[in-house]
ModelCIF file with pLDDT and N, C-alpha, C, O atoms, coordinates in Angstrom:
data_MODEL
#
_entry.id   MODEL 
#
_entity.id                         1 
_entity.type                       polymer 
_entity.pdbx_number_of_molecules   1 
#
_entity_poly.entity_id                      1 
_entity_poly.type                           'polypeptide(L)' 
_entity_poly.nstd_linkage                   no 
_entity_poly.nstd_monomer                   no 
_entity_poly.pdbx_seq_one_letter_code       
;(UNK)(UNK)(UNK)(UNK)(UNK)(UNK)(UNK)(UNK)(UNK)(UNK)(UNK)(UNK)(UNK)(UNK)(UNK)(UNK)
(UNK)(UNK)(UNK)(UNK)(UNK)(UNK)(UNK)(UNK)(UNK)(UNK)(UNK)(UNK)(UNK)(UNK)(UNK)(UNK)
(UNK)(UNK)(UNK)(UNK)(UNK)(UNK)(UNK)(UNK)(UNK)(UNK)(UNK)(UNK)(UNK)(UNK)
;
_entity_poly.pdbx_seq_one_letter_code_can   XXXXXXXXXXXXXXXXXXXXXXXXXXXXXXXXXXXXXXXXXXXXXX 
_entity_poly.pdbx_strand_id                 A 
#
loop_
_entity_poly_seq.entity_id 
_entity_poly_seq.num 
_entity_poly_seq.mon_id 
_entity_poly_seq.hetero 
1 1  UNK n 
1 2  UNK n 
1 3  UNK n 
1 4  UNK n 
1 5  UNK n 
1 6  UNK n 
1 7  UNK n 
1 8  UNK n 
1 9  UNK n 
1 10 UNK n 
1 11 UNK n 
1 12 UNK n 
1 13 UNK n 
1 14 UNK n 
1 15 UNK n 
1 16 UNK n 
1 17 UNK n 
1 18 UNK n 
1 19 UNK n 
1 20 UNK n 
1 21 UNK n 
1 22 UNK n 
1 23 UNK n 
1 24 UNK n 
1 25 UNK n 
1 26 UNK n 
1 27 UNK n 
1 28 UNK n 
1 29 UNK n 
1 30 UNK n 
1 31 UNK n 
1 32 UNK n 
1 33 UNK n 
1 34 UNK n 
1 35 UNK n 
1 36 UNK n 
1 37 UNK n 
1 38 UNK n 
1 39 UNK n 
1 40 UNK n 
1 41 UNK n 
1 42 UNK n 
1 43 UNK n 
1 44 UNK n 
1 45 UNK n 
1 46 UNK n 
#
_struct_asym.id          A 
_struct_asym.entity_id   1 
#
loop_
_ma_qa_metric.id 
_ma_qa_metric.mode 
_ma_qa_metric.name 
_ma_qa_metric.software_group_id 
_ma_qa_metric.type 
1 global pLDDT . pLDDT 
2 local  pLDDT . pLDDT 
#
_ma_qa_metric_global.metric_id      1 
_ma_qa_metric_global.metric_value   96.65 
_ma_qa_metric_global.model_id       1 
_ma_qa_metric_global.ordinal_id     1 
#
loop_
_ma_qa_metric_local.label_asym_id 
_ma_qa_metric_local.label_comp_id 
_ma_qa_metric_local.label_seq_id 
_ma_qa_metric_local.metric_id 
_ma_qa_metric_local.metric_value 
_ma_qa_metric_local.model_id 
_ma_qa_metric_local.ordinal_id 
A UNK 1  2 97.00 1 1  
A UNK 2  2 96.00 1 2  
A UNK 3  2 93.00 1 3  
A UNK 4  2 89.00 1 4  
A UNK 5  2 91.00 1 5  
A UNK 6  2 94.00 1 6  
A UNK 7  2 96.00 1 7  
A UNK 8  2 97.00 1 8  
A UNK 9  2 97.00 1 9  
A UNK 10 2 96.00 1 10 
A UNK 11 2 97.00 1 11 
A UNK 12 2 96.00 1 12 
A UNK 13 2 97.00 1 13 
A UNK 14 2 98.00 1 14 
A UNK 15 2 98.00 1 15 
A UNK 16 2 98.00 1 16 
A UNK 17 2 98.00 1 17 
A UNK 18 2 98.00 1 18 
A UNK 19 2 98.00 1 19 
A UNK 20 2 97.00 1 20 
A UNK 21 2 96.00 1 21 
A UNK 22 2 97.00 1 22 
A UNK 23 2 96.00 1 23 
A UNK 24 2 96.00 1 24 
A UNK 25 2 97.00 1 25 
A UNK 26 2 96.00 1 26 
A UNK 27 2 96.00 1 27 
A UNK 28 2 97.00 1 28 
A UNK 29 2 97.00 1 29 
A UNK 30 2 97.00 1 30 
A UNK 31 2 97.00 1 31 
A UNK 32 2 97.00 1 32 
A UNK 33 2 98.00 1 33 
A UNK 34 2 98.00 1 34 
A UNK 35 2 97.00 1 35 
A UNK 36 2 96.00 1 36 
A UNK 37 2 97.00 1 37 
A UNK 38 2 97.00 1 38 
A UNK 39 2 98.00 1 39 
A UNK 40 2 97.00 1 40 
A UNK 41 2 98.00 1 41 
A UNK 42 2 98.00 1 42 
A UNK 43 2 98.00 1 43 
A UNK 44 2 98.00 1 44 
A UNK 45 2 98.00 1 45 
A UNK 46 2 98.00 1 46 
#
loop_
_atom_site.group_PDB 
_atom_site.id 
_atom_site.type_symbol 
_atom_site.label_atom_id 
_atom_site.label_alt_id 
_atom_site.label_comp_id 
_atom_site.label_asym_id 
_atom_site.label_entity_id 
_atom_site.label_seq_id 
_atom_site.pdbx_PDB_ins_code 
_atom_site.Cartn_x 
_atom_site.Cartn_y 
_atom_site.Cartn_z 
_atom_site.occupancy 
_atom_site.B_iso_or_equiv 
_atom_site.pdbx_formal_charge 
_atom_site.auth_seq_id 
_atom_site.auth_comp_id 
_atom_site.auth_asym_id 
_atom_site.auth_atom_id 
_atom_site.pdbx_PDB_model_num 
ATOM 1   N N  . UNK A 1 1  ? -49.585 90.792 73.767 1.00 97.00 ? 1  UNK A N  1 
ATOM 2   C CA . UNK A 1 1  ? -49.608 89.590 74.589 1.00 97.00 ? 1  UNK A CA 1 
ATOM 3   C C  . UNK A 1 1  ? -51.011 89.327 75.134 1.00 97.00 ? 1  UNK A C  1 
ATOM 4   O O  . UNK A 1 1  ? -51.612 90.343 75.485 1.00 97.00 ? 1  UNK A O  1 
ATOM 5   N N  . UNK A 1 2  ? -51.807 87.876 75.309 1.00 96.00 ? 2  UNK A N  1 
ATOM 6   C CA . UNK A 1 2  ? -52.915 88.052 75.442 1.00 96.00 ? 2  UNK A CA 1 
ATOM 7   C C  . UNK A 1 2  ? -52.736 87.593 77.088 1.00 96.00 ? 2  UNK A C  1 
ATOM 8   O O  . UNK A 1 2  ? -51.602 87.216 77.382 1.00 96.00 ? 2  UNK A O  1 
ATOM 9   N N  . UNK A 1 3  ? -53.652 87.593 78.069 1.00 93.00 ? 3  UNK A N  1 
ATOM 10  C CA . UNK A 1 3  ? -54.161 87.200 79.065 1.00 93.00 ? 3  UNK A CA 1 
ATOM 11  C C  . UNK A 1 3  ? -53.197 86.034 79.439 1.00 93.00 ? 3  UNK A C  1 
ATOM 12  O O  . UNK A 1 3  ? -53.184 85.196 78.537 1.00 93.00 ? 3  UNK A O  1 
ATOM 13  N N  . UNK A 1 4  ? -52.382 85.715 80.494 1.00 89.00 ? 4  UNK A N  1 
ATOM 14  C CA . UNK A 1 4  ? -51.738 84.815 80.694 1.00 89.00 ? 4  UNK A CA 1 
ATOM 15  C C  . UNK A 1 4  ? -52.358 83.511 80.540 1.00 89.00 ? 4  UNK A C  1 
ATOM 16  O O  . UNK A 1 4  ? -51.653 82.690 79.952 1.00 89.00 ? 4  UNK A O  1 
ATOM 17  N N  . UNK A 1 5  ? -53.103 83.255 80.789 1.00 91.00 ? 5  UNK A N  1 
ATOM 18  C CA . UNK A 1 5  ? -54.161 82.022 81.446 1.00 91.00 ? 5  UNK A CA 1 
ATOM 19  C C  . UNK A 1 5  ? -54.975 82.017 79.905 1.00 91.00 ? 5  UNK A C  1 
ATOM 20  O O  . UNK A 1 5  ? -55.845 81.156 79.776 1.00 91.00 ? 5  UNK A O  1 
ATOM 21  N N  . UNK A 1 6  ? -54.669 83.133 78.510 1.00 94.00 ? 6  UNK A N  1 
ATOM 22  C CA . UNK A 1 6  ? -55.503 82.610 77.485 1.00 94.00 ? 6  UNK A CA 1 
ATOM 23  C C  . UNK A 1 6  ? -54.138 82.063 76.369 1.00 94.00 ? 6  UNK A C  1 
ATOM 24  O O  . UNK A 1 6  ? -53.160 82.758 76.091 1.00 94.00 ? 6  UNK A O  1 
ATOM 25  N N  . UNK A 1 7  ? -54.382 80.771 75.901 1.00 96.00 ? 7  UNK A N  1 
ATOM 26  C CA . UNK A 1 7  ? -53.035 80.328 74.882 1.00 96.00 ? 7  UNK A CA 1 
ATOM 27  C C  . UNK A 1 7  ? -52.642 80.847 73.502 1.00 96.00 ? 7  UNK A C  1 
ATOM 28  O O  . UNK A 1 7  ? -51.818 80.372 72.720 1.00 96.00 ? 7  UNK A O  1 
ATOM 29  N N  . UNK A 1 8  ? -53.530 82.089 73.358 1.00 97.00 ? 8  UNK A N  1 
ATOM 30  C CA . UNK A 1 8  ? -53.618 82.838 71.726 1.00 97.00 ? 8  UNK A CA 1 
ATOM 31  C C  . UNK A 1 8  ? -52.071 82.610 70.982 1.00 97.00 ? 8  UNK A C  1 
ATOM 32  O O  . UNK A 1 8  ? -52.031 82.730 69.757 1.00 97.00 ? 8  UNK A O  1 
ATOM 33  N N  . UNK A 1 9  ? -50.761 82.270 71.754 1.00 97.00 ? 9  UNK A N  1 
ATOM 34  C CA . UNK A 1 9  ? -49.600 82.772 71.097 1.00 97.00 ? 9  UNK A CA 1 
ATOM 35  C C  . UNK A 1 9  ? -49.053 81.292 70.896 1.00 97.00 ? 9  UNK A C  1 
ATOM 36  O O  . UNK A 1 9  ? -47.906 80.976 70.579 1.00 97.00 ? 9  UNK A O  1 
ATOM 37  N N  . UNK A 1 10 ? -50.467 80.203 71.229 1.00 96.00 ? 10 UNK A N  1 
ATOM 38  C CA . UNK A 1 10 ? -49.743 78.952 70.297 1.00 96.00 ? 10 UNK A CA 1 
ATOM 39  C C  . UNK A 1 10 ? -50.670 78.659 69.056 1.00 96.00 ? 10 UNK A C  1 
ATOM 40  O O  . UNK A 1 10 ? -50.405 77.632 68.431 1.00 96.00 ? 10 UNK A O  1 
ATOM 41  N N  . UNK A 1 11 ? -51.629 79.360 68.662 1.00 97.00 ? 11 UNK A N  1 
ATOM 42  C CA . UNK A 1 11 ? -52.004 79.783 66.892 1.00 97.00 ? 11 UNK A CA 1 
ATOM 43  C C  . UNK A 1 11 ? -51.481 80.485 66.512 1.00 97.00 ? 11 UNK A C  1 
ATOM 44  O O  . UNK A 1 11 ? -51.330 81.615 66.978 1.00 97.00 ? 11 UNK A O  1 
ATOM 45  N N  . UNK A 1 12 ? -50.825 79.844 65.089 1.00 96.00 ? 12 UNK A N  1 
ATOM 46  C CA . UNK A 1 12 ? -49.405 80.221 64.255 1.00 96.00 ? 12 UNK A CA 1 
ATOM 47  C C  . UNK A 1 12 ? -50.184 81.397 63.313 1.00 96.00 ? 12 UNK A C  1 
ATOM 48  O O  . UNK A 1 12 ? -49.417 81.995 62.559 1.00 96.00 ? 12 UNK A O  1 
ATOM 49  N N  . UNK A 1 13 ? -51.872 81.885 63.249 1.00 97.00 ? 13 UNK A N  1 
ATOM 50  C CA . UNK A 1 13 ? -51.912 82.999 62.443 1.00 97.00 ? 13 UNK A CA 1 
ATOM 51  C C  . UNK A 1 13 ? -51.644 83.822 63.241 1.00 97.00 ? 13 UNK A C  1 
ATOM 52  O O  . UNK A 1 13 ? -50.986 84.824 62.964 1.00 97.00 ? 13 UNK A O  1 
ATOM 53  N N  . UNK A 1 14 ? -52.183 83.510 64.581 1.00 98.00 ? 14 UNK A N  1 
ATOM 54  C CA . UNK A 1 14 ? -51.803 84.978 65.390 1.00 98.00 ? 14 UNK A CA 1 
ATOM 55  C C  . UNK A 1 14 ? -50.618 85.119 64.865 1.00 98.00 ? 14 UNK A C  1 
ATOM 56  O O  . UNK A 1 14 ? -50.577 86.022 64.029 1.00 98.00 ? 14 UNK A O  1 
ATOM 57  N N  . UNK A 1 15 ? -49.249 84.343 65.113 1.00 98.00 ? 15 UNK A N  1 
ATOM 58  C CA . UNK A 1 15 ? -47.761 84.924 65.514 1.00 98.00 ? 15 UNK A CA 1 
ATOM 59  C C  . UNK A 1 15 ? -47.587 85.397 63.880 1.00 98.00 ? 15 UNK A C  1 
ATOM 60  O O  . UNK A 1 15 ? -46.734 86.197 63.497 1.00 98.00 ? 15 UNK A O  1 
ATOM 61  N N  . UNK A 1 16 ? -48.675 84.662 62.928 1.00 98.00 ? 16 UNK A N  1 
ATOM 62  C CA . UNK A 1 16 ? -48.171 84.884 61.757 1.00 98.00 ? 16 UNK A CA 1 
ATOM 63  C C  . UNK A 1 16 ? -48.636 86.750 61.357 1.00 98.00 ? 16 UNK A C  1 
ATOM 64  O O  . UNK A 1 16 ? -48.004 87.429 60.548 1.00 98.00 ? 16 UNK A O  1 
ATOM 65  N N  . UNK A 1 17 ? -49.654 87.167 62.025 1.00 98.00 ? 17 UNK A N  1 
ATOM 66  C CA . UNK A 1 17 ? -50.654 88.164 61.875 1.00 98.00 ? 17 UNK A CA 1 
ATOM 67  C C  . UNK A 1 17 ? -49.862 89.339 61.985 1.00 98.00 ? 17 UNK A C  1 
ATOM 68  O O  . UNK A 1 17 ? -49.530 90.165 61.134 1.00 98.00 ? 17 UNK A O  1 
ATOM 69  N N  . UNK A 1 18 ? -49.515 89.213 63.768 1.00 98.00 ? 18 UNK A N  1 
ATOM 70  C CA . UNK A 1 18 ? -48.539 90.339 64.559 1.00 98.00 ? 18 UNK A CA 1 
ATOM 71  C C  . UNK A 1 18 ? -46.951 90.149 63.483 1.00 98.00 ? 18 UNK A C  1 
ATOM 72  O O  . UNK A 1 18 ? -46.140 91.046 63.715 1.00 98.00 ? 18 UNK A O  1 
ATOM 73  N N  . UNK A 1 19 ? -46.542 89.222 62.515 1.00 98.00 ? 19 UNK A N  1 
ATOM 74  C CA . UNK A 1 19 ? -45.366 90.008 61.970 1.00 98.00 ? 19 UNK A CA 1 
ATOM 75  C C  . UNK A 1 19 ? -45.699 90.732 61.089 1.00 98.00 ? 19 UNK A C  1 
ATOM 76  O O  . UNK A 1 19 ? -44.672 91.242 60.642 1.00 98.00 ? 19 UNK A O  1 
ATOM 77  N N  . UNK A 1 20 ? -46.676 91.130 60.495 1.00 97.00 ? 20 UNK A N  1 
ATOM 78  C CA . UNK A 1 20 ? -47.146 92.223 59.254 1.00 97.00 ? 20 UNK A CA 1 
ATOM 79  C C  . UNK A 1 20 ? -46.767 93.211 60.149 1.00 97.00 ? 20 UNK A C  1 
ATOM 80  O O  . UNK A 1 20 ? -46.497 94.224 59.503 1.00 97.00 ? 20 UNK A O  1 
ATOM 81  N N  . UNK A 1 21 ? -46.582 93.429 61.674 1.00 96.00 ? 21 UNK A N  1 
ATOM 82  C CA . UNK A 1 21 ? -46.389 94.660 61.889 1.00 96.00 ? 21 UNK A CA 1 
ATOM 83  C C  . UNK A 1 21 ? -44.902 94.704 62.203 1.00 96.00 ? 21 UNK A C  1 
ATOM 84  O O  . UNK A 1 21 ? -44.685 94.939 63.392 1.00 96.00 ? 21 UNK A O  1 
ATOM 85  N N  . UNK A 1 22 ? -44.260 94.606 61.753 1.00 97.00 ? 22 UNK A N  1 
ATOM 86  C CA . UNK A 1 22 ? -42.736 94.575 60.923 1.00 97.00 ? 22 UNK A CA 1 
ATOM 87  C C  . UNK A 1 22 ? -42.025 94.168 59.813 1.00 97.00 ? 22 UNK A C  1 
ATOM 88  O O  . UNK A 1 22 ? -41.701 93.177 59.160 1.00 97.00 ? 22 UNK A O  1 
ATOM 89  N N  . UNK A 1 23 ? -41.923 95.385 59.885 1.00 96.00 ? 23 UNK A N  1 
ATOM 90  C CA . UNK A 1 23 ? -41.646 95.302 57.803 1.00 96.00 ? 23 UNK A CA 1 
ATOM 91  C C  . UNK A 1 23 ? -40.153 94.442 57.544 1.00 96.00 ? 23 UNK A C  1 
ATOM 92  O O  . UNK A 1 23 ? -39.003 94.328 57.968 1.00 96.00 ? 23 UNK A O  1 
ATOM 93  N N  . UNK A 1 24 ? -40.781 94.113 56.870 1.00 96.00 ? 24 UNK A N  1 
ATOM 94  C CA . UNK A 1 24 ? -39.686 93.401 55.800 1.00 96.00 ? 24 UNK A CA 1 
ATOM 95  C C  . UNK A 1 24 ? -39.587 91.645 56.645 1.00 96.00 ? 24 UNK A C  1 
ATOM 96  O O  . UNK A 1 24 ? -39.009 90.747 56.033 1.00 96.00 ? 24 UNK A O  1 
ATOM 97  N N  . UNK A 1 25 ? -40.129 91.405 57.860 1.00 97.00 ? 25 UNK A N  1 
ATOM 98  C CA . UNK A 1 25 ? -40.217 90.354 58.517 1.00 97.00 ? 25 UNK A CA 1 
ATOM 99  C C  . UNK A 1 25 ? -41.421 88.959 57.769 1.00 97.00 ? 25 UNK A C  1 
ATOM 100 O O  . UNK A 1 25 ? -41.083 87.924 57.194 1.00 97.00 ? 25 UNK A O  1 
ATOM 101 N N  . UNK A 1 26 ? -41.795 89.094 57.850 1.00 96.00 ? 26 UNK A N  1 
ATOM 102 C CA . UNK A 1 26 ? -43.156 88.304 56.811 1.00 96.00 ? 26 UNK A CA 1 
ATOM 103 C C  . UNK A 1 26 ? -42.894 87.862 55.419 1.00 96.00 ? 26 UNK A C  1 
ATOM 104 O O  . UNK A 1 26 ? -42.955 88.697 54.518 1.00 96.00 ? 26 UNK A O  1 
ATOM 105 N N  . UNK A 1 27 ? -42.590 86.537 55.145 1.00 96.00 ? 27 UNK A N  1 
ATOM 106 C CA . UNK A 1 27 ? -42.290 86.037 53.629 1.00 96.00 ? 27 UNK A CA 1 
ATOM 107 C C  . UNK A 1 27 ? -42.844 84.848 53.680 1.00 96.00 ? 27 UNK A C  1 
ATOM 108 O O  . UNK A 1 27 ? -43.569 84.501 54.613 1.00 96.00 ? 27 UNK A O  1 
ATOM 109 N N  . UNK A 1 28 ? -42.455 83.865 52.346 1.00 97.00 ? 28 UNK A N  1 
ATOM 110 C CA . UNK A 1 28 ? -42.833 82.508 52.711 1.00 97.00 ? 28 UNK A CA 1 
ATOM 111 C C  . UNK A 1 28 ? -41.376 81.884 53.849 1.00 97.00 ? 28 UNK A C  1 
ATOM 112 O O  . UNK A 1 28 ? -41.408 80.940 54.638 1.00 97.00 ? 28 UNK A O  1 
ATOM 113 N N  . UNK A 1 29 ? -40.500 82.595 53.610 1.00 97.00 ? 29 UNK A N  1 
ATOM 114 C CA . UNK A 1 29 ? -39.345 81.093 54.530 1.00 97.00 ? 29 UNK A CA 1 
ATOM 115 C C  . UNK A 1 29 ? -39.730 81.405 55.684 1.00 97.00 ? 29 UNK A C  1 
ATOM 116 O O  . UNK A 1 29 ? -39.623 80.395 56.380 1.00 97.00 ? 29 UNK A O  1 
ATOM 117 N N  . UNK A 1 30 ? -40.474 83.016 56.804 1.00 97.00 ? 30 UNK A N  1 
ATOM 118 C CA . UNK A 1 30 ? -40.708 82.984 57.747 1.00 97.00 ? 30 UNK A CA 1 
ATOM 119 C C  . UNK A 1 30 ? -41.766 82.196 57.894 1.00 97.00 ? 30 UNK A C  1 
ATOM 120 O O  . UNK A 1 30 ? -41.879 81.233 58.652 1.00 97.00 ? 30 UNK A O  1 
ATOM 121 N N  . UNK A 1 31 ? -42.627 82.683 57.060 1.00 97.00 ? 31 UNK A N  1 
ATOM 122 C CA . UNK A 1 31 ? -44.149 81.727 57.412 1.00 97.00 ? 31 UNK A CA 1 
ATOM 123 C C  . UNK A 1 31 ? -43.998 80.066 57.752 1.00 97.00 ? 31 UNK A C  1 
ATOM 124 O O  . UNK A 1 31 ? -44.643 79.376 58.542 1.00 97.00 ? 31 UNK A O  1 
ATOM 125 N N  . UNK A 1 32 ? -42.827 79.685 56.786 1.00 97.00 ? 32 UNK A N  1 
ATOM 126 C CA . UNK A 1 32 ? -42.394 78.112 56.578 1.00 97.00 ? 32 UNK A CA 1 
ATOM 127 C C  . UNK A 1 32 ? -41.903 77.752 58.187 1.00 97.00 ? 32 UNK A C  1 
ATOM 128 O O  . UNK A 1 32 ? -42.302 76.700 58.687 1.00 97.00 ? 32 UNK A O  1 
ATOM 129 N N  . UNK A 1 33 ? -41.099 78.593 58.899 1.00 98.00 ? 33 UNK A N  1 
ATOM 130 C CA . UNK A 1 33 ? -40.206 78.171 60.062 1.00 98.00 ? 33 UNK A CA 1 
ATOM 131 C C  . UNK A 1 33 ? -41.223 78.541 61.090 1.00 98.00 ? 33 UNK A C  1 
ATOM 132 O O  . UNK A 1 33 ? -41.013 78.227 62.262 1.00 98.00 ? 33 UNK A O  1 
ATOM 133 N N  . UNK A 1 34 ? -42.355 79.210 60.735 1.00 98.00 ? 34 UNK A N  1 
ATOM 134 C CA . UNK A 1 34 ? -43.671 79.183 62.062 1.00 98.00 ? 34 UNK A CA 1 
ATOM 135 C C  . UNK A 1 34 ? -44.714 78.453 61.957 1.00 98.00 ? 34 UNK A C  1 
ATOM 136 O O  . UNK A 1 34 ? -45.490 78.252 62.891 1.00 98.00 ? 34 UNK A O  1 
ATOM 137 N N  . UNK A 1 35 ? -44.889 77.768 60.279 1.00 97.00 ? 35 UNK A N  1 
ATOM 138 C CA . UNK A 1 35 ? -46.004 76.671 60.763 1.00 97.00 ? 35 UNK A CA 1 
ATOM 139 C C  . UNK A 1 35 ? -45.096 75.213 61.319 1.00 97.00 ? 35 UNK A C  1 
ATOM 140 O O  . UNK A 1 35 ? -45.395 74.505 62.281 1.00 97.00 ? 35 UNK A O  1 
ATOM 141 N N  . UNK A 1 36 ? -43.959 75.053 60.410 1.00 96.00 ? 36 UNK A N  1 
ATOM 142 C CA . UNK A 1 36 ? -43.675 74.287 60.872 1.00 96.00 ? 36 UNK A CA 1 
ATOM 143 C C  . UNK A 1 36 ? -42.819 73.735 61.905 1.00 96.00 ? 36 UNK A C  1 
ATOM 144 O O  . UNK A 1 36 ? -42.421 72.578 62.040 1.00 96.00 ? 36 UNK A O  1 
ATOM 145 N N  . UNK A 1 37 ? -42.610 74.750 62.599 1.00 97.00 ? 37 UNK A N  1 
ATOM 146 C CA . UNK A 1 37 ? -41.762 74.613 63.867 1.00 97.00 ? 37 UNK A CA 1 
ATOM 147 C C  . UNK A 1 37 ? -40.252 74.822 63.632 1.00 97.00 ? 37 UNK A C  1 
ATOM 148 O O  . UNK A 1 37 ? -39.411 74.502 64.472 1.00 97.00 ? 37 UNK A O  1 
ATOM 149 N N  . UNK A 1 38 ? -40.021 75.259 62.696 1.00 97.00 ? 38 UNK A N  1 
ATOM 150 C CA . UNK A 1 38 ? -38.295 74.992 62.514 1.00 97.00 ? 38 UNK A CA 1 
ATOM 151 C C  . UNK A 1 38 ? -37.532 75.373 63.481 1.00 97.00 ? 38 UNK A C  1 
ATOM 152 O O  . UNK A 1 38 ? -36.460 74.771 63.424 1.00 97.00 ? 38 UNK A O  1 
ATOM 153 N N  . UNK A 1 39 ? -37.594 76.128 64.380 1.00 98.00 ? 39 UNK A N  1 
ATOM 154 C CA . UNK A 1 39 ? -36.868 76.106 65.143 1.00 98.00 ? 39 UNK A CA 1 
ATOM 155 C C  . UNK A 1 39 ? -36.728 75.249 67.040 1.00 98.00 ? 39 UNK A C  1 
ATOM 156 O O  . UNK A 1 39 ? -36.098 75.554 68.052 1.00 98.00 ? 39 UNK A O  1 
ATOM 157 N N  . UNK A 1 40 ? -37.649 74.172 66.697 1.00 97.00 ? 40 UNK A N  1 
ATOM 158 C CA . UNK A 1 40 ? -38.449 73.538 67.984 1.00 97.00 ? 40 UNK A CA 1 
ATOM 159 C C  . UNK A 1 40 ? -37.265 72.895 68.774 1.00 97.00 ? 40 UNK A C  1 
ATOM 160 O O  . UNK A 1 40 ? -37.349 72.756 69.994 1.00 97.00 ? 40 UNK A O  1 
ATOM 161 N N  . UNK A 1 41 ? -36.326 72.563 68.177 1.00 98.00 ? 41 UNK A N  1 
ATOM 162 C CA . UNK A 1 41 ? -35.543 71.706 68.706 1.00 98.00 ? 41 UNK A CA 1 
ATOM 163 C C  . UNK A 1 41 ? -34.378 73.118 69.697 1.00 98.00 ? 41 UNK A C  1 
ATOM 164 O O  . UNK A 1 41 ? -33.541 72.711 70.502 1.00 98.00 ? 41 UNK A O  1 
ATOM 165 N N  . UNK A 1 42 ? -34.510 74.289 69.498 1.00 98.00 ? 42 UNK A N  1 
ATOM 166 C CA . UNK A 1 42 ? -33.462 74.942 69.550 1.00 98.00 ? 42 UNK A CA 1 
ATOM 167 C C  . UNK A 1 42 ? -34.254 75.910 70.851 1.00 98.00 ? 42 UNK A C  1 
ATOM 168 O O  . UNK A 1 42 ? -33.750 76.438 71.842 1.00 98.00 ? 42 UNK A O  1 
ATOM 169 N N  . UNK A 1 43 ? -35.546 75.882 70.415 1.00 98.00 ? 43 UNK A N  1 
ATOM 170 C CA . UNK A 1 43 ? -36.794 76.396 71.514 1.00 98.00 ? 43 UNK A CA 1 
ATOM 171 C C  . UNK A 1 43 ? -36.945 75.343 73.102 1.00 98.00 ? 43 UNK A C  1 
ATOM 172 O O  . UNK A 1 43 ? -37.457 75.648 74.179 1.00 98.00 ? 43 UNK A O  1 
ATOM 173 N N  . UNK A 1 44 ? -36.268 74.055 72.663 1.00 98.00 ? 44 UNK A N  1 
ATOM 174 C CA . UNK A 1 44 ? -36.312 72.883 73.866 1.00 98.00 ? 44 UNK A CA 1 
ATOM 175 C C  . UNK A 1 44 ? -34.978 73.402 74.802 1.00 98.00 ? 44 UNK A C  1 
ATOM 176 O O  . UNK A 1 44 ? -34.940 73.277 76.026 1.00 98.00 ? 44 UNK A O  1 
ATOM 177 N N  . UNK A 1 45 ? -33.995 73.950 74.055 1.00 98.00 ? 45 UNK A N  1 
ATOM 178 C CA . UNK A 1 45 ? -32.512 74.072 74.572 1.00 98.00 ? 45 UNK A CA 1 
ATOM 179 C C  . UNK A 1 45 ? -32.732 75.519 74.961 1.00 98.00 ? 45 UNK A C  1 
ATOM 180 O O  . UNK A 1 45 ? -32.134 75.905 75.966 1.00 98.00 ? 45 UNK A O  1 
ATOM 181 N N  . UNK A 1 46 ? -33.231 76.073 74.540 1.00 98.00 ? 46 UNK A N  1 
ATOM 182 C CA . UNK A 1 46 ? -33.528 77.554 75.074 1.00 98.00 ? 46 UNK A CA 1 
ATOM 183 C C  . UNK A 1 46 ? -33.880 77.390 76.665 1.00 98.00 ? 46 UNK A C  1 
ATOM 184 O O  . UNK A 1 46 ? -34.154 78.381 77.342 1.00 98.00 ? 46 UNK A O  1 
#
């Protein structure tokens, strides 16, 4: 997690970076649902 006050965890390589460090997590359909937001609408209702 970076510095509250720094926004590192809204660039999608970061979030894309930190899943190499869980295996089997990292493909194209994940990569697909973090550049492109797939889950944004469900992140508003959260």
């Amino acid at each position: 997690q970076p510095h509250e006050h720094n926004d590192a965890f809204a660039e999608e390589r970061m979030l894309l970076g930190l899943a190499n460090d869980v295996e089997g997590l990292r493909d194209a359909t994940f990569e697909t649902q973090v550049l492109e937001s797939a889950f944004h609408e469900w992140v508003e209702r959260v």
